[in-house]
Protein backbone atom coordinates (compact mmCIF):
# COMPACT_ATOMS: atom_id res chain seq x y z
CA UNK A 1 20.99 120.79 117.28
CA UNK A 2 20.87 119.45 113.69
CA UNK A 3 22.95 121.69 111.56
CA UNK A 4 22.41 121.98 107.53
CA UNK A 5 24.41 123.90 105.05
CA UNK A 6 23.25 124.20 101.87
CA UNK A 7 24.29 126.92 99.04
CA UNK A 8 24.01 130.21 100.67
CA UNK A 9 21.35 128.56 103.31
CA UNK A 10 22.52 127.96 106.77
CA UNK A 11 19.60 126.03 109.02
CA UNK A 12 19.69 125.12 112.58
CA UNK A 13 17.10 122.47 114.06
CA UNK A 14 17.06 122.69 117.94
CA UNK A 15 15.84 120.18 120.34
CA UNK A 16 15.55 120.11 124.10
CA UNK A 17 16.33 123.62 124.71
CA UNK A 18 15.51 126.41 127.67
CA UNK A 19 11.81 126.69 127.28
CA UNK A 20 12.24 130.02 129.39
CA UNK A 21 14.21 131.72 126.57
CA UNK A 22 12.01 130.26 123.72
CA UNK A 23 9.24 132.05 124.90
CA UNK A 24 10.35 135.32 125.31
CA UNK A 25 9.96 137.53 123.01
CA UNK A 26 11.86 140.18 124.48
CA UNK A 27 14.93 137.32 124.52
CA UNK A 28 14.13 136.18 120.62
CA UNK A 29 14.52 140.57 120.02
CA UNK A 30 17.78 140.31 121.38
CA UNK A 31 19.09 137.36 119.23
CA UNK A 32 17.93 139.10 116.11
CA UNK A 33 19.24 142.47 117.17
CA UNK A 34 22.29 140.81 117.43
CA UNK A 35 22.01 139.00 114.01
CA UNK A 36 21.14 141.96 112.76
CA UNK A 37 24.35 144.44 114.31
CA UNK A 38 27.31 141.85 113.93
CA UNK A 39 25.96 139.94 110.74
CA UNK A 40 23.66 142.42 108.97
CA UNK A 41 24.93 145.95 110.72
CA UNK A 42 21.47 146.84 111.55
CA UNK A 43 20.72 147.14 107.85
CA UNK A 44 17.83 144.44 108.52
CA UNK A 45 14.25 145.32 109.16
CA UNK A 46 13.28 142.79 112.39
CA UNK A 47 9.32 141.70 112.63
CA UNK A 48 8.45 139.29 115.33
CA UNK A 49 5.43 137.56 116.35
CA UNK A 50 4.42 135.87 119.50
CA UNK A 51 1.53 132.86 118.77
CA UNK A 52 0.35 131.34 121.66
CA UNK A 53 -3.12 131.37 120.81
CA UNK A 54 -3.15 128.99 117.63
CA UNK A 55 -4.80 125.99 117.29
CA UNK A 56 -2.59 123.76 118.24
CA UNK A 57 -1.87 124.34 121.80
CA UNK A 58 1.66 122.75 121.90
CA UNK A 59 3.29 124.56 118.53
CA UNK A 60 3.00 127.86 120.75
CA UNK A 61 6.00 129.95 120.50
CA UNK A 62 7.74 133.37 118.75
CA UNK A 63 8.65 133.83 114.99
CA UNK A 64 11.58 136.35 114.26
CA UNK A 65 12.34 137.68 111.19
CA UNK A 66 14.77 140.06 109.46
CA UNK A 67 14.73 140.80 105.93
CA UNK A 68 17.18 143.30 104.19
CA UNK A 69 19.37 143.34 100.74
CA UNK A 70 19.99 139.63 99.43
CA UNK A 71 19.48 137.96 103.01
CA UNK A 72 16.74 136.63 105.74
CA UNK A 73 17.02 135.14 108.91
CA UNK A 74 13.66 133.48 110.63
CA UNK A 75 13.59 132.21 113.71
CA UNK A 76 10.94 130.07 114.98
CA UNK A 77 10.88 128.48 118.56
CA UNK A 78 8.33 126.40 120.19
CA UNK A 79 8.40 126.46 123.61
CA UNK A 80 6.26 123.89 124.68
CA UNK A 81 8.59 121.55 122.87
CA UNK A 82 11.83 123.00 123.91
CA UNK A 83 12.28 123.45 120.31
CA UNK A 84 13.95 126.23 117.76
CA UNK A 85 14.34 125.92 113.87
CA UNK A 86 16.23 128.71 112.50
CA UNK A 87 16.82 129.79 108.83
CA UNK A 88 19.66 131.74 107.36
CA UNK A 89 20.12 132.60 103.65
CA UNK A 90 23.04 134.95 102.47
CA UNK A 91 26.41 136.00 102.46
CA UNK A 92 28.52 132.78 102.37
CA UNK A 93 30.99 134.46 104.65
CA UNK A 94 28.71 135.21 107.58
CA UNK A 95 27.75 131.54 108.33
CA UNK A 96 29.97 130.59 110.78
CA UNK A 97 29.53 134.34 112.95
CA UNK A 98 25.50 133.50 112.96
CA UNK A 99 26.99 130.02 113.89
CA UNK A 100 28.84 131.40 117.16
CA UNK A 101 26.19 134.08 118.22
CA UNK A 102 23.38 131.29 118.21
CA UNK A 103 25.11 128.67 120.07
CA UNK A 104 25.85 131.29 122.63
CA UNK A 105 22.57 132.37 122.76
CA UNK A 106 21.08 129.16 122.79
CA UNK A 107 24.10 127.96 125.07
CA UNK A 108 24.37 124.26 122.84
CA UNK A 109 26.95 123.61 120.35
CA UNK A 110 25.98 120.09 119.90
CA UNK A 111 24.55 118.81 116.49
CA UNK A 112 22.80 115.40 115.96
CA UNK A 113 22.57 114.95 112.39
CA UNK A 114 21.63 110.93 112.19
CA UNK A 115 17.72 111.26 112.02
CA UNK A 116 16.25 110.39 109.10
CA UNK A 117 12.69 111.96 107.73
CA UNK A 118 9.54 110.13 108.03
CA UNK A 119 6.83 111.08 105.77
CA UNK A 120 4.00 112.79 106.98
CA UNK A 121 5.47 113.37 110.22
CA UNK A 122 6.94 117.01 109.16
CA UNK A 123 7.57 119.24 106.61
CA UNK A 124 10.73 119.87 104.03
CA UNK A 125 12.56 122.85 103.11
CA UNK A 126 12.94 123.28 99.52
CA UNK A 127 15.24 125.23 97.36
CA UNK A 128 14.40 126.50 93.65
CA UNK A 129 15.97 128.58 91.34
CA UNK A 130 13.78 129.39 89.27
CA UNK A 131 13.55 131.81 86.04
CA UNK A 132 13.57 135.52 86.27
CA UNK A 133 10.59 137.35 87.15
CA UNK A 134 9.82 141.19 87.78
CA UNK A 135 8.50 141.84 91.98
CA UNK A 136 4.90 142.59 90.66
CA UNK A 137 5.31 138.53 89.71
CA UNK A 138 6.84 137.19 92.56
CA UNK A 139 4.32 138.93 94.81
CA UNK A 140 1.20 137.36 92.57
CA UNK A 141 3.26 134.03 92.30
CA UNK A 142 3.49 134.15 96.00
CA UNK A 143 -0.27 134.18 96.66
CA UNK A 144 -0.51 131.28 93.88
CA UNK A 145 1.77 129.53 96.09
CA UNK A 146 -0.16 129.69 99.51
CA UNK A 147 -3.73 128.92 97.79
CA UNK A 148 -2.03 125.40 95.91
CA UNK A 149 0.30 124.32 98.64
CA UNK A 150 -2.59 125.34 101.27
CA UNK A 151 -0.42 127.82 103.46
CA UNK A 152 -1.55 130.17 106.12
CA UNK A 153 -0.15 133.56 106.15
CA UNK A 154 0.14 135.17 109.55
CA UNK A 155 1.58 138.29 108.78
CA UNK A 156 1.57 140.67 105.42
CA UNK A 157 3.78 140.03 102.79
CA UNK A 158 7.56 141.19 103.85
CA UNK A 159 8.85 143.35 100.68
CA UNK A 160 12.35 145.26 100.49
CA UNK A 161 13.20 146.14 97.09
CA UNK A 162 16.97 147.63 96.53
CA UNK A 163 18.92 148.43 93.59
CA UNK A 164 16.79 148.37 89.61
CA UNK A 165 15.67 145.00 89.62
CA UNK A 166 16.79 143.65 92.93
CA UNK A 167 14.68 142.70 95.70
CA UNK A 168 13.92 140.44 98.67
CA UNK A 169 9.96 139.09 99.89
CA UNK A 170 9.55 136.76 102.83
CA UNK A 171 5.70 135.72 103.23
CA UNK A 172 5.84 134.37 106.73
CA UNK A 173 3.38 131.26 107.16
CA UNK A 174 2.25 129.23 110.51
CA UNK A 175 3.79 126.87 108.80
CA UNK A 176 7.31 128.73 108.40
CA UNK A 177 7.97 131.08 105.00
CA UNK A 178 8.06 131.81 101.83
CA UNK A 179 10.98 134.09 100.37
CA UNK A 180 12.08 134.84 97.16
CA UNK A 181 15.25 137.02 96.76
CA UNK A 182 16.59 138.43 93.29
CA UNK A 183 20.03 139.63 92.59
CA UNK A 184 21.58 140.87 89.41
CA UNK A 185 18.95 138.68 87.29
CA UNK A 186 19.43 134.79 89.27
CA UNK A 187 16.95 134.25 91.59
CA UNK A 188 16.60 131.74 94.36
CA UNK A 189 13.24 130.63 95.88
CA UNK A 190 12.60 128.67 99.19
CA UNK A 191 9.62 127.29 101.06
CA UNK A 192 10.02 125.67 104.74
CA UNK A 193 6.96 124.25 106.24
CA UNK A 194 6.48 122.48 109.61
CA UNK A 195 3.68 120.43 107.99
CA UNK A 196 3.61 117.97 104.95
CA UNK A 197 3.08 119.99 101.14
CA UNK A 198 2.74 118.41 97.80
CA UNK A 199 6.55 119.58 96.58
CA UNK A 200 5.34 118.80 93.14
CA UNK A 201 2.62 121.38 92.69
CA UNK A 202 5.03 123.80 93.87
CA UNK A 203 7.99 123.04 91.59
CA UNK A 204 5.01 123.21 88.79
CA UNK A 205 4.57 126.88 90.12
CA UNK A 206 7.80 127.34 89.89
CA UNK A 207 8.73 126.29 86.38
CA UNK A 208 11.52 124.21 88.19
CA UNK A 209 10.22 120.17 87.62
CA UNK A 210 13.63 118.99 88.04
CA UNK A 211 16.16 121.28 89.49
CA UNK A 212 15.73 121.74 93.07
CA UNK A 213 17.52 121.00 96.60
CA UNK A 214 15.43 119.21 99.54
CA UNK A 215 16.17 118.89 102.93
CA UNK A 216 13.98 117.39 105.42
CA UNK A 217 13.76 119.34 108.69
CA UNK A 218 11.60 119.13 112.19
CA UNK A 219 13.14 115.43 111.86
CA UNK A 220 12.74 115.08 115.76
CA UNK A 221 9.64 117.49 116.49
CA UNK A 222 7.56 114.95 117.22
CA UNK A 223 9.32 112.54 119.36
C-alpha cells in the first residue's frame, strides 16, 4: 500500500489486494462500521454504493463513505484491479487506530511509496484552504466545481451541519469526492479524482492561486 500523511489527511493507496473482499459490499459495511465505532463512536452517518454497471467495465467496485462533525472517511475499491484508495481527514490523533483497523482488514501492512506520477495517467488529490464561506456557498460553489472541473456526481450532495457556523459536505463523484468541512471560521477544501482535472480552474474557484497541497495518487492503477 502507498501511505500519505498530510495535515489532518491520512490516504491509503492499495494494490494487489483480495478481490473477494473488494467487492463486497456487505465486507466494505463492516470496515466502515468499524471506522465508524472505534474512530468515530458511531457518530458517523455511513452511505455506500456498489457500481458495477459503469462504463468502464474494469473500475467496477464499492464506494464507502462516512461523514460526521469535522471528519470523512471514503473508501473506494476496485475489484477488478485488486485495488483500494482510501481517504481519511480529521482528528490528528486517530490516524494511526484507522491505520491498524485497515491493515487488519485488508490483511497488508506493506507500503511502497517510490512511484512517481505520470501525467495523464491518473488523477491528484488536492488540498485548499480557502476563505470563509456560509453552507448556502459551499453547496452552490460545489456545483460550480463539478460543471468546470467536469465531475460526475453519483450520489446527492452529503450535508451535516453542527454547531452555528460549522459544517461538513462530501459530494461523492465517479471520480472520487468533493468535501468541504468548516470549523470555528478556517476551512479546508479537498478534491480527489481518479482521472486527470485542470487543478488551475479549480484553485480559481477557490480563491486559492497559490496556497495549496498536491499529492498524486492511483500512481500504480494502471500498471
Amino acid at each position: 500500500m502507498e501511505k500519505y500523511n498530510v495535515e489532518n489527511h491520512l490516504f491509503y493507496d492499495g494494490y494487489n489486494l483480495d478481490n473477494v473482499i473488494l467487492s463486497n459490499p456487505e465486507a466494505i459495511n463492516s470496515l466502515l462500521e468499524a471506522i465508524n465505532k472505534y474512530i468515530f463512536l458511531n457518530k458517523g452517518k455511513i452511505s455506500l454504493l456498489p457500481y458495477f454497471n459503469g462504463k468502464v467495465k474494469k473500475d467496477g467496485g464499492v464506494s464507502g463513505i462516512i461523514l460526521g462533525d469535522g471528519f470523512h472517511f471514503t473508501c473506494h475499491t476496485f475489484s477488478y484491479k485488486n485495488t483500494v484508495f482510501v481517504d481519511y481527514f480529521g482528528d490528528d490523533n486517530s490516524k494511526e487506530r484507522v491505520s491498524q483497523i485497515l491493515f487488519d482488514f485488508f490483511d497488508t501492512d506493506e507500503f511502497d511509496m517510490g512511484s512517481k506520477d505520470v501525467k495523464g495517467n491518473f488523477g491528484k488529490h488536492i488540498i485548499v484552504h480557502p476563505p470563509s464561506i456560509a453552507l448556502p456557498d459551499a453547496k452552490n460553489v460545489i456545483r460550480v466545481i463539478l460543471k468546470e472541473i467536469n465531475m460526475t456526481p453519483i450520489m446527492e450532495l452529503l450535508v451535516n451541519q453542527y454547531g452555528k457556523d460549522s459544517f461538513d459536505l462530501l459530494q461523492p463523484i465517479a471520480e472520487s469526492h468533493i468535501s468541504f468541512h468548516k470549523k470555528n471560521g478556517e476551512m479546508v477544501v479537498d478534491v480527489f479524482s481518479c482521472k486527470y482535472f485542470d487543478v488551475d480552474k479549480f484553485l480559481k474557484i477557490m480563491e486559492t492561486p497559490e496556497e495549496y497541497i498536491e499529492v498524486n495518487r492511483g500512481i500504480s492503477y494502471r500498471r
